[in-house]
N, C-alpha and C. Protein backbone atom coordinates (compact mmCIF):
# COMPACT_ATOMS: atom_id res chain seq x y z
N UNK A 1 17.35 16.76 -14.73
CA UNK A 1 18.72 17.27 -14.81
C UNK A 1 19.23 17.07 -16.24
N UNK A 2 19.86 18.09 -16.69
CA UNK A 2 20.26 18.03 -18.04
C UNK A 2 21.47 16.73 -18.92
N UNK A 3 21.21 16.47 -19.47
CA UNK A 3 22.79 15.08 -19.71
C UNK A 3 24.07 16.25 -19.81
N UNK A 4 24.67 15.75 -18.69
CA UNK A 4 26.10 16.34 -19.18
C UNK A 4 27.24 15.18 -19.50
N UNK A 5 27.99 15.58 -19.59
CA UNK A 5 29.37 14.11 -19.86
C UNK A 5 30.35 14.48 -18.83
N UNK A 6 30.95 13.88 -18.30
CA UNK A 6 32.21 13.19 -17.16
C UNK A 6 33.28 12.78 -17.53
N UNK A 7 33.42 13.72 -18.46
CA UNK A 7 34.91 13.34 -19.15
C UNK A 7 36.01 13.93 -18.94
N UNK A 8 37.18 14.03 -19.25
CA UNK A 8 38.21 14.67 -19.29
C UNK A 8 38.36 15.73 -20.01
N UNK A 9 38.63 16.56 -20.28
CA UNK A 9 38.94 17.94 -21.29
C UNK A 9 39.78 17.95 -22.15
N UNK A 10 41.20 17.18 -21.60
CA UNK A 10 42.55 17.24 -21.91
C UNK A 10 42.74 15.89 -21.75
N UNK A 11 43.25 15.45 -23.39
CA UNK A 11 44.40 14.12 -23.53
C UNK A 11 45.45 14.34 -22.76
N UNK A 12 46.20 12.81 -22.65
CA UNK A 12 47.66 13.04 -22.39
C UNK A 12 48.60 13.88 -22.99
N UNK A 13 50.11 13.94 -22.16
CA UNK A 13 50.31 14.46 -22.85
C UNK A 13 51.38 14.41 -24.26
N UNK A 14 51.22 13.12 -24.63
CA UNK A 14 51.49 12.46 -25.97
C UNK A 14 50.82 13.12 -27.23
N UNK A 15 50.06 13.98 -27.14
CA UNK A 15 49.04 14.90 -28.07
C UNK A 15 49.43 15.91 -28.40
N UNK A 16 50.25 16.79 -27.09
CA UNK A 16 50.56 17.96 -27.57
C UNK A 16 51.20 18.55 -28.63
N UNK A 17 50.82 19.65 -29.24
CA UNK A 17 51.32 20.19 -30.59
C UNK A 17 51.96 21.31 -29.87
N UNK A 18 52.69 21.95 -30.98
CA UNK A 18 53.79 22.79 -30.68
C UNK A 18 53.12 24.32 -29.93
N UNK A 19 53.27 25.21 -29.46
CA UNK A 19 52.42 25.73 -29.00
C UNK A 19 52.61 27.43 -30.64
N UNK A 20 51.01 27.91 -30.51
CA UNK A 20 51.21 29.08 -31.42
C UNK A 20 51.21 30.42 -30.63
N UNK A 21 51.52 31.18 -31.30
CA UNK A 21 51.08 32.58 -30.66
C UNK A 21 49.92 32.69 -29.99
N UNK A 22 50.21 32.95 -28.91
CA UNK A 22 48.81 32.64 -27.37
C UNK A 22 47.74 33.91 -27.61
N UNK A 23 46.32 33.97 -27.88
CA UNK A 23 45.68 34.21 -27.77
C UNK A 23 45.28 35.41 -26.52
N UNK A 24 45.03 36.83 -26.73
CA UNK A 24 44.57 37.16 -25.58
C UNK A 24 43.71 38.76 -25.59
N UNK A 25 42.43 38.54 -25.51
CA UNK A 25 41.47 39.27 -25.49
C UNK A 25 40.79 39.62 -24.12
N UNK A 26 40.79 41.20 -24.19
CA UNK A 26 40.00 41.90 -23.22
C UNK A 26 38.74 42.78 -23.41
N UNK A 27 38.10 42.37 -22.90
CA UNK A 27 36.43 42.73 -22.93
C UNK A 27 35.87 43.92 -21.77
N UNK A 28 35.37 45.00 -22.62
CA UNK A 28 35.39 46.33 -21.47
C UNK A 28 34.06 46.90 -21.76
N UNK A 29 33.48 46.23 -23.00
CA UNK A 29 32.05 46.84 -23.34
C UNK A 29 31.52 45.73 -23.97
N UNK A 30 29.99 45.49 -24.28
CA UNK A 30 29.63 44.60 -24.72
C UNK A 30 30.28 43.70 -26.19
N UNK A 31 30.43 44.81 -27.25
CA UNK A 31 31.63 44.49 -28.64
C UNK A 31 32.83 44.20 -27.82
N UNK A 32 33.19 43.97 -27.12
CA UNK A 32 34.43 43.64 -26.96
C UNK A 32 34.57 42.06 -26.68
N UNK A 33 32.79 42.07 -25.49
CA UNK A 33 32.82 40.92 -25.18
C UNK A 33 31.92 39.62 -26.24
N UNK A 34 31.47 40.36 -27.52
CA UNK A 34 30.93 39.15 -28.19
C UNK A 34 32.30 38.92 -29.00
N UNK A 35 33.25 39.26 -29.30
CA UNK A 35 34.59 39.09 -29.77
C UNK A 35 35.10 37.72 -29.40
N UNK A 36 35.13 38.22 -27.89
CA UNK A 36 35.54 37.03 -26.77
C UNK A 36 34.94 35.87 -26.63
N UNK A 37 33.14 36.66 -26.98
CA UNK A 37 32.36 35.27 -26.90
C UNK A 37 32.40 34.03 -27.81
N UNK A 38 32.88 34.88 -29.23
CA UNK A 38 33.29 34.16 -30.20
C UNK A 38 34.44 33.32 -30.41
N UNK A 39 35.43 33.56 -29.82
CA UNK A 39 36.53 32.98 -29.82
C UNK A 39 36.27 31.85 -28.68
N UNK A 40 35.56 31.76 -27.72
CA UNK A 40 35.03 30.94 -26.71
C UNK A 40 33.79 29.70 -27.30
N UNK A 41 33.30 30.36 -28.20
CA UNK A 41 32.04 29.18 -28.73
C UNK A 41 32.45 27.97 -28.53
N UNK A 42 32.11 27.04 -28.19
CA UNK A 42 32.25 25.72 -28.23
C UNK A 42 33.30 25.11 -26.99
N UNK A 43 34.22 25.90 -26.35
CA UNK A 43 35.06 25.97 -25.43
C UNK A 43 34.32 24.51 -24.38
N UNK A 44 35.48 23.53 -24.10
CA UNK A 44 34.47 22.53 -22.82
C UNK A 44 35.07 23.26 -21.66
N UNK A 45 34.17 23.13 -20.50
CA UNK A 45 34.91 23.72 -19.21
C UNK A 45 34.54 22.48 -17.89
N UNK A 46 35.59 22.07 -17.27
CA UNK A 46 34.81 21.36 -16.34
C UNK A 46 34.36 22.07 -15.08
N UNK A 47 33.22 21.52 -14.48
CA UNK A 47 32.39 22.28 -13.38
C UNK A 47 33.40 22.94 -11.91
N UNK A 48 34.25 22.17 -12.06
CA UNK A 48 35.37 22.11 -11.07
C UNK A 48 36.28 23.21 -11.28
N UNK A 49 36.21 23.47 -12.76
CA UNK A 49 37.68 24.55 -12.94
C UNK A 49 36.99 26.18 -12.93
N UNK A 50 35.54 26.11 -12.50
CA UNK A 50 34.91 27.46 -11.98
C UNK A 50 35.32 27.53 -10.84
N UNK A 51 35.45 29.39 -10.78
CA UNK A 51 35.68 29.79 -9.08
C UNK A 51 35.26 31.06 -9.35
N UNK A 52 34.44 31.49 -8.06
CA UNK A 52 34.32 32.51 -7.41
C UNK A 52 35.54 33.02 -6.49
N UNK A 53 35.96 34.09 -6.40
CA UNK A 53 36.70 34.56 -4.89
C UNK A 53 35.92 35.86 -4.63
N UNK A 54 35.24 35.86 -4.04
CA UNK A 54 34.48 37.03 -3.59
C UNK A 54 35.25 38.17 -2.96
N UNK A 55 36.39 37.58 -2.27
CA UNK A 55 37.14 38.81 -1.84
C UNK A 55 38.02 39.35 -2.87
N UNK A 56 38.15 38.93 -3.61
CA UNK A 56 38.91 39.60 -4.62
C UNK A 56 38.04 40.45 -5.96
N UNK A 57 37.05 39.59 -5.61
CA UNK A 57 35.40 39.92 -6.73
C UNK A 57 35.98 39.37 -7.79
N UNK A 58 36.04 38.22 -8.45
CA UNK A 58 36.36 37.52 -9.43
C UNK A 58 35.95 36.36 -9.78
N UNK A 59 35.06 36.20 -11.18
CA UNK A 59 35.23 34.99 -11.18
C UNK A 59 36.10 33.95 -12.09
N UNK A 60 36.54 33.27 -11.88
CA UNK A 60 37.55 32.59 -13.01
C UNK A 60 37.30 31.58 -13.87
N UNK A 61 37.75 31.06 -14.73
CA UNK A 61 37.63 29.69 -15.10
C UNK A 61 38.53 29.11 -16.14
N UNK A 62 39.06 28.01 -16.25
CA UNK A 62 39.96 27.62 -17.36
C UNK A 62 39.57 26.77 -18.12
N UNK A 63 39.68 26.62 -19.50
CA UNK A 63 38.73 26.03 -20.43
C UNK A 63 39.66 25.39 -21.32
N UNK A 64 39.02 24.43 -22.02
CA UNK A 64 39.66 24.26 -23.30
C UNK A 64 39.34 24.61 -24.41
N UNK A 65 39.84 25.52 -24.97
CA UNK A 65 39.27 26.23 -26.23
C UNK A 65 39.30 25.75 -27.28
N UNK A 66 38.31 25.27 -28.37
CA UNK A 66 38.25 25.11 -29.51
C UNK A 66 38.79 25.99 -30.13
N UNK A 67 39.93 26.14 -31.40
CA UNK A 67 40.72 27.19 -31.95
C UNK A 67 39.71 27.62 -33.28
N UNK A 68 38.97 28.38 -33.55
CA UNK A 68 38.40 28.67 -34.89
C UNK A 68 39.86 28.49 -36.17
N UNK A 69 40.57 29.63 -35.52
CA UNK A 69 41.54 30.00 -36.90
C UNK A 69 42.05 28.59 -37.02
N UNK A 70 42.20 27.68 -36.33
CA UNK A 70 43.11 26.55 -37.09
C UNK A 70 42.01 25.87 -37.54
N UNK A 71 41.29 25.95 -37.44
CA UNK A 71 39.68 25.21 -37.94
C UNK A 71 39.51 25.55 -39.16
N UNK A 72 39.40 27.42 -39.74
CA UNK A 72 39.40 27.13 -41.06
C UNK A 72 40.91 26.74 -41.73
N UNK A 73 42.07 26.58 -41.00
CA UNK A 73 43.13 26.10 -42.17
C UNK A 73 42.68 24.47 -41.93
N UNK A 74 41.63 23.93 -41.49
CA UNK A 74 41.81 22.78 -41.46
C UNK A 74 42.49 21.98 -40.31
N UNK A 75 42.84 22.35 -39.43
CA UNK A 75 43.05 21.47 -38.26
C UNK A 75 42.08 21.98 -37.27
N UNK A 76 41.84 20.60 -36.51
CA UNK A 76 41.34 20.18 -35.03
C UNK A 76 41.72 20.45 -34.06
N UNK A 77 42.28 21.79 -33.32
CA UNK A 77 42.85 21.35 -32.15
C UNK A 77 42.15 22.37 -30.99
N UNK A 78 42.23 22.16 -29.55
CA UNK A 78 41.92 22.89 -28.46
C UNK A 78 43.09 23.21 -28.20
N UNK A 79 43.17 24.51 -26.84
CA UNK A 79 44.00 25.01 -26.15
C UNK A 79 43.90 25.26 -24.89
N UNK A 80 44.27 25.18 -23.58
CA UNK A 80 44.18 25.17 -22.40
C UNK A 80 43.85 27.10 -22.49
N UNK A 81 43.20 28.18 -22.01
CA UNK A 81 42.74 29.02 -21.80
C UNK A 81 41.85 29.35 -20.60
N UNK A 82 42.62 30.56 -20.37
CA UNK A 82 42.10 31.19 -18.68
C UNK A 82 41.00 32.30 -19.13
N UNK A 83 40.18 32.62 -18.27
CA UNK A 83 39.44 33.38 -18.43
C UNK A 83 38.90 33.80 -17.38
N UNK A 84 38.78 35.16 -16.81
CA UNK A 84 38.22 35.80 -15.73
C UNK A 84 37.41 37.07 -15.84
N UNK A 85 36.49 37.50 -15.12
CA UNK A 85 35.75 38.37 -14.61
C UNK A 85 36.17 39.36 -13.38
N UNK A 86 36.18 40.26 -13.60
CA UNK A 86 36.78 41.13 -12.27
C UNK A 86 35.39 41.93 -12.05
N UNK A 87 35.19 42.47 -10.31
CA UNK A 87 34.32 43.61 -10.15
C UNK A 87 32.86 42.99 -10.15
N UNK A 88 32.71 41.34 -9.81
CA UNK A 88 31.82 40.27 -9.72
C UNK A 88 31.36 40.45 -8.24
N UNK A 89 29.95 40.70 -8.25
CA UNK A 89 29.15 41.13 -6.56
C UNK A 89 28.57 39.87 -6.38
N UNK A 90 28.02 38.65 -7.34
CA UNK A 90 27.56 37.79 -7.10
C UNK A 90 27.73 36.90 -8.48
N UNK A 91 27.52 35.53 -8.02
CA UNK A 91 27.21 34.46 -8.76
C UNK A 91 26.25 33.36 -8.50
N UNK A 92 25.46 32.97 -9.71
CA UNK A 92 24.71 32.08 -9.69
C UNK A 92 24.66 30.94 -10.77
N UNK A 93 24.63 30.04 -10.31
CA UNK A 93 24.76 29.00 -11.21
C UNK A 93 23.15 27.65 -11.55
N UNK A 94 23.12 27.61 -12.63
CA UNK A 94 21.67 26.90 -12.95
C UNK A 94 21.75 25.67 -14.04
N UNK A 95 20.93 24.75 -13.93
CA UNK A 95 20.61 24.11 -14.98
C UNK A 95 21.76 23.07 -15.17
N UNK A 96 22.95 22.47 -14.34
CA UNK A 96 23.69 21.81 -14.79
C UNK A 96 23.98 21.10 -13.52
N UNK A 97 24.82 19.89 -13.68
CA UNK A 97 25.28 18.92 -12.56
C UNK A 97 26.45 19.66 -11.57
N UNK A 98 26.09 19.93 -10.60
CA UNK A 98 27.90 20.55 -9.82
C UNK A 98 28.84 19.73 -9.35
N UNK A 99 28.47 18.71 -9.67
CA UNK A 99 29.55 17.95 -9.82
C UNK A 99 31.24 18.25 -10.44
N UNK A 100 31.70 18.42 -9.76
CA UNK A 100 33.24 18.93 -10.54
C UNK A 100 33.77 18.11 -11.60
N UNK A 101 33.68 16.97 -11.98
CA UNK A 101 34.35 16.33 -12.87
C UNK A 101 32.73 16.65 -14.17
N UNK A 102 31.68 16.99 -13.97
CA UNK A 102 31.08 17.18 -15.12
C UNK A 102 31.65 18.18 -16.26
N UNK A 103 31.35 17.92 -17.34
CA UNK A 103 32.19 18.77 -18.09
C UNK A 103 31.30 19.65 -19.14
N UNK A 104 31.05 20.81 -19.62
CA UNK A 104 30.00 22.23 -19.80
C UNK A 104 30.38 22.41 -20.95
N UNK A 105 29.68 22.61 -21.92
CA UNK A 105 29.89 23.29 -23.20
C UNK A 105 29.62 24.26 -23.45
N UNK A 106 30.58 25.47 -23.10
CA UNK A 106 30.12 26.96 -23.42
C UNK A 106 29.80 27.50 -24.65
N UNK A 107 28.44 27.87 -25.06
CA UNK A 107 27.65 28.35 -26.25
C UNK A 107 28.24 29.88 -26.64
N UNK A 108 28.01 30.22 -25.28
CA UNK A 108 27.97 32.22 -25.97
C UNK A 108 28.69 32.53 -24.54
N UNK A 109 28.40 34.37 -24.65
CA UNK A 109 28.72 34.95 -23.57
C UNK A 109 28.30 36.10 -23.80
N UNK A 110 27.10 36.37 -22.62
CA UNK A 110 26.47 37.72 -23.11
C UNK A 110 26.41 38.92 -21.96
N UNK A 111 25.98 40.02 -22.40
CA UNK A 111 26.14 41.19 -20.98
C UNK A 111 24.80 41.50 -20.93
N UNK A 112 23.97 42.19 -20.36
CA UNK A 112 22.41 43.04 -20.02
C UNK A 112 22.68 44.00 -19.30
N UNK A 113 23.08 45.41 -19.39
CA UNK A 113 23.35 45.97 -18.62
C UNK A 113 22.22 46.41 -17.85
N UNK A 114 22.55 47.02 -16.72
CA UNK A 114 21.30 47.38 -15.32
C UNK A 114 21.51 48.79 -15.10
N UNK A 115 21.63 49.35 -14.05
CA UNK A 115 22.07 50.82 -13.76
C UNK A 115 23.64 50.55 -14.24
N UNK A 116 23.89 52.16 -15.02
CA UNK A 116 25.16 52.12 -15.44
C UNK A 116 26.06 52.51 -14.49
N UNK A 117 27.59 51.39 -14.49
CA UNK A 117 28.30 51.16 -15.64
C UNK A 117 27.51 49.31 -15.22
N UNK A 118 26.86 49.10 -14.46
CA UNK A 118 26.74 47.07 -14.21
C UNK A 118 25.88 46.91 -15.07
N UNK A 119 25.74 45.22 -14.80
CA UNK A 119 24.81 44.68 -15.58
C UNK A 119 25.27 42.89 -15.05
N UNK A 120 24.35 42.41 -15.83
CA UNK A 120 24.55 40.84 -15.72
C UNK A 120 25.39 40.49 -17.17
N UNK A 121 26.42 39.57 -16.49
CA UNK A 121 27.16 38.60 -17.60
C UNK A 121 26.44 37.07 -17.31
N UNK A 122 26.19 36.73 -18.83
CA UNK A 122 25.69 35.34 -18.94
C UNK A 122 25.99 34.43 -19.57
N UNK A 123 26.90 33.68 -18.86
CA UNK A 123 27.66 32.23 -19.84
C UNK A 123 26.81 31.64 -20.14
N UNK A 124 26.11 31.28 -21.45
CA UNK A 124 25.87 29.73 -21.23
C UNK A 124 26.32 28.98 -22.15
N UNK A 125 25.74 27.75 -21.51
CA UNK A 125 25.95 26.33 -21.70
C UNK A 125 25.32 25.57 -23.17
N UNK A 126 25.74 24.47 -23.18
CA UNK A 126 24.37 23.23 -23.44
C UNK A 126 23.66 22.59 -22.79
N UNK A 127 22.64 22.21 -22.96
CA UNK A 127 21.87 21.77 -22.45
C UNK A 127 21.13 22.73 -21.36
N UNK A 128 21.09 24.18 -21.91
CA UNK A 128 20.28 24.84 -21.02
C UNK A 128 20.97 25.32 -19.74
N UNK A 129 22.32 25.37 -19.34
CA UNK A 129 22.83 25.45 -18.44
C UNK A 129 23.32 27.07 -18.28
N UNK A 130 23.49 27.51 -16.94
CA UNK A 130 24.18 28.71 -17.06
C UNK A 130 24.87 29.28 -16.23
N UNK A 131 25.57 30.39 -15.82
CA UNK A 131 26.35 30.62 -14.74
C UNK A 131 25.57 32.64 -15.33
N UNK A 132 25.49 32.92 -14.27
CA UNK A 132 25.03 34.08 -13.83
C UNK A 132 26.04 35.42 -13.33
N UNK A 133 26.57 36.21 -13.73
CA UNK A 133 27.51 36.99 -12.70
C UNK A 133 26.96 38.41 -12.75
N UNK A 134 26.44 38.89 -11.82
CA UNK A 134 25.96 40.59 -11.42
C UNK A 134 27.61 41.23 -11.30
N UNK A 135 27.67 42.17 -12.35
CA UNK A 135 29.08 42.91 -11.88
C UNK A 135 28.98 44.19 -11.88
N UNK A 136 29.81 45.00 -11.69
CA UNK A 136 29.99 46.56 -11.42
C UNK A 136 29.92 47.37 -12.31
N UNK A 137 30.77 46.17 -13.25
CA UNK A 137 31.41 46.84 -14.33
C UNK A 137 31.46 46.01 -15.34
N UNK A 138 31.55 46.11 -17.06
CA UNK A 138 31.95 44.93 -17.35
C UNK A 138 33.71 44.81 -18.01
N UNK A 139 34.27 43.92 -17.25
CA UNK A 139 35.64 44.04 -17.38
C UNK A 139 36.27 42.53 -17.40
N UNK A 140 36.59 41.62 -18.42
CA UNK A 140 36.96 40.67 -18.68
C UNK A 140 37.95 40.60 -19.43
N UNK A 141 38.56 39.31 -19.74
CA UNK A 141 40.27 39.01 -20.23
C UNK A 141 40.19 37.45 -20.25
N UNK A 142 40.86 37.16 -21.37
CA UNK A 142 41.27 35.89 -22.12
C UNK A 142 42.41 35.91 -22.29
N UNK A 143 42.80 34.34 -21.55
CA UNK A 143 44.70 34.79 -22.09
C UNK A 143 44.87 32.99 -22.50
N UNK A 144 45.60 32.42 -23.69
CA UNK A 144 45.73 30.96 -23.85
C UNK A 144 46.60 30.95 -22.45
N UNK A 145 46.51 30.09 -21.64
CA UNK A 145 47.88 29.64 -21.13
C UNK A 145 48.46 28.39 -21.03
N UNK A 146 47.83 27.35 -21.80
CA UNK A 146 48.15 25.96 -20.86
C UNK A 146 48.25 25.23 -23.25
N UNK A 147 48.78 24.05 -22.75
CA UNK A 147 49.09 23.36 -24.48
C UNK A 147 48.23 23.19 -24.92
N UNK A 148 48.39 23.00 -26.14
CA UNK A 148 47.56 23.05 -27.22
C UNK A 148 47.72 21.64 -27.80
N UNK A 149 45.89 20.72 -28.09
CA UNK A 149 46.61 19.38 -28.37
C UNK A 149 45.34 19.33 -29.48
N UNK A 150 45.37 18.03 -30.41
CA UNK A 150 44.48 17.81 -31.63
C UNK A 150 43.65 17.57 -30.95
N UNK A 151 42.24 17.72 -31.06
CA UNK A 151 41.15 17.10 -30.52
C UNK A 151 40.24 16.12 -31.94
N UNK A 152 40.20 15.24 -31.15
CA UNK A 152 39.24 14.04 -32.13
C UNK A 152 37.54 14.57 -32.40
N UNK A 153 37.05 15.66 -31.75
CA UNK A 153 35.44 15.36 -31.85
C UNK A 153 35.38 17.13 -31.77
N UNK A 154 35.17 17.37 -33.34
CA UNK A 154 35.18 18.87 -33.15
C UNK A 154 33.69 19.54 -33.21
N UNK A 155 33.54 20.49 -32.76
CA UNK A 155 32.10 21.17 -32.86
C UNK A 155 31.61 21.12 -34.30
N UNK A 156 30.12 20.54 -34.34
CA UNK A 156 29.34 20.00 -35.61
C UNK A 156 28.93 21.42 -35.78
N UNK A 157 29.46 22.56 -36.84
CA UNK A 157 28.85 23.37 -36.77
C UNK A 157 29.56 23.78 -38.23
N UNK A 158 28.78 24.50 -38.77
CA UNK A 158 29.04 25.02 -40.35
C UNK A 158 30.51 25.96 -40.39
N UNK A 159 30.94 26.46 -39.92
CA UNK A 159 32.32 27.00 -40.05
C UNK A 159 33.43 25.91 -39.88
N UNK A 160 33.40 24.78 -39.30
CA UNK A 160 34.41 23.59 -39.48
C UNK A 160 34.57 22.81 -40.70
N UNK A 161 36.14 22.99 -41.31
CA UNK A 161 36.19 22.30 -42.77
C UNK A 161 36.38 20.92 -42.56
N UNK A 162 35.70 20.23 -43.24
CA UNK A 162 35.37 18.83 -43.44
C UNK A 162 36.82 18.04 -43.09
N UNK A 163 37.69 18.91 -43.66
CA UNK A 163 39.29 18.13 -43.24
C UNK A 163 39.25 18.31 -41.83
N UNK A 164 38.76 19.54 -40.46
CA UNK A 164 39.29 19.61 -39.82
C UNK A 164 38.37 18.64 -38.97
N UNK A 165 37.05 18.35 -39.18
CA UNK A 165 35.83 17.29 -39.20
C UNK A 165 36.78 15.83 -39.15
N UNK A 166 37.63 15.52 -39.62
CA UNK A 166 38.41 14.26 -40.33
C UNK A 166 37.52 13.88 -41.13
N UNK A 167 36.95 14.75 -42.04
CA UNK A 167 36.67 13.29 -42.92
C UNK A 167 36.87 13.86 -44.01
């Protein structure tokens, strides 16, 4: 089983920063959705805040988003962010603890299309993890909705400025 962490997502709320202009992207073709995927890189999600509703064909999830743009002015911070799938026939999930309090580091987000207009959407993870969705169509949406707070431990990755790194 892969190491995941059991942590929390979200500080108290003694952290919160003021909130900015909320974020919100919709994905209707594959460019639409590496846009999305990008703005998602690094995003933690806990295992718990996934859902299927099959009768509605949706799948959901709320994340905490690592902010790029405040990253290159130099700050650290996440944002509470919703994110859903509509027109979802199935889901499958692999490679990670289902444990609800485990907590997922979303890498990418990719499409494969099959007979047109479906195809498979493919979150993944770290540590090899993934969530699977066969859809109809591909039709997704990002909206910030929840505060925005500094985060202490930002993604080790070459687009983060050393200030927003703390060091």
């Amino acid at each position: 089983m892969p190491n995941t962490a059991t942590t929390e997502a979200m500080p108290d709320a003694r952290t919160f920063l003021p909130d900015a202009e909320p974020l919100r992207v919709a994905a209707l073709d594959p460019e639409g959705l590496a846009i999305l995927s990008a703005h998602l890189q690094d995003a933690d999600v806990r295992v718990g805040d996934m859902a299927y509703l099959p009768e509605a064909r949706r799948f959901a999830l709320a994340v905490a988003r690592f902010d790029w743009y405040a990253a290159v002015r130099g700050n650290c911070e996440r944002c509470g962010t919703g994110l859903h799938f509509e027109r979802v026939l199935r889901v499958r999930r692999a490679g990670f603890d289902q444990n609800p309090d485990t907590v997922l580091t979303l890498l990418a987000i990719s499409f494969m299309p099959t007979e047109a207009p479906g195809g498979t959407v493919m979150l993944h993870f770290s540590d090899d993890g993934a969530v699977r969705l066969d859809v109809e169509c591909l039709e997704a949406a990002l909206s910030d909705i929840g505060p925005r707070w500094r985060c202490d431990d930002p993604p080790d990755r070459d687009g983060v400025p050393r200030k927003a790194q703390g060091e």
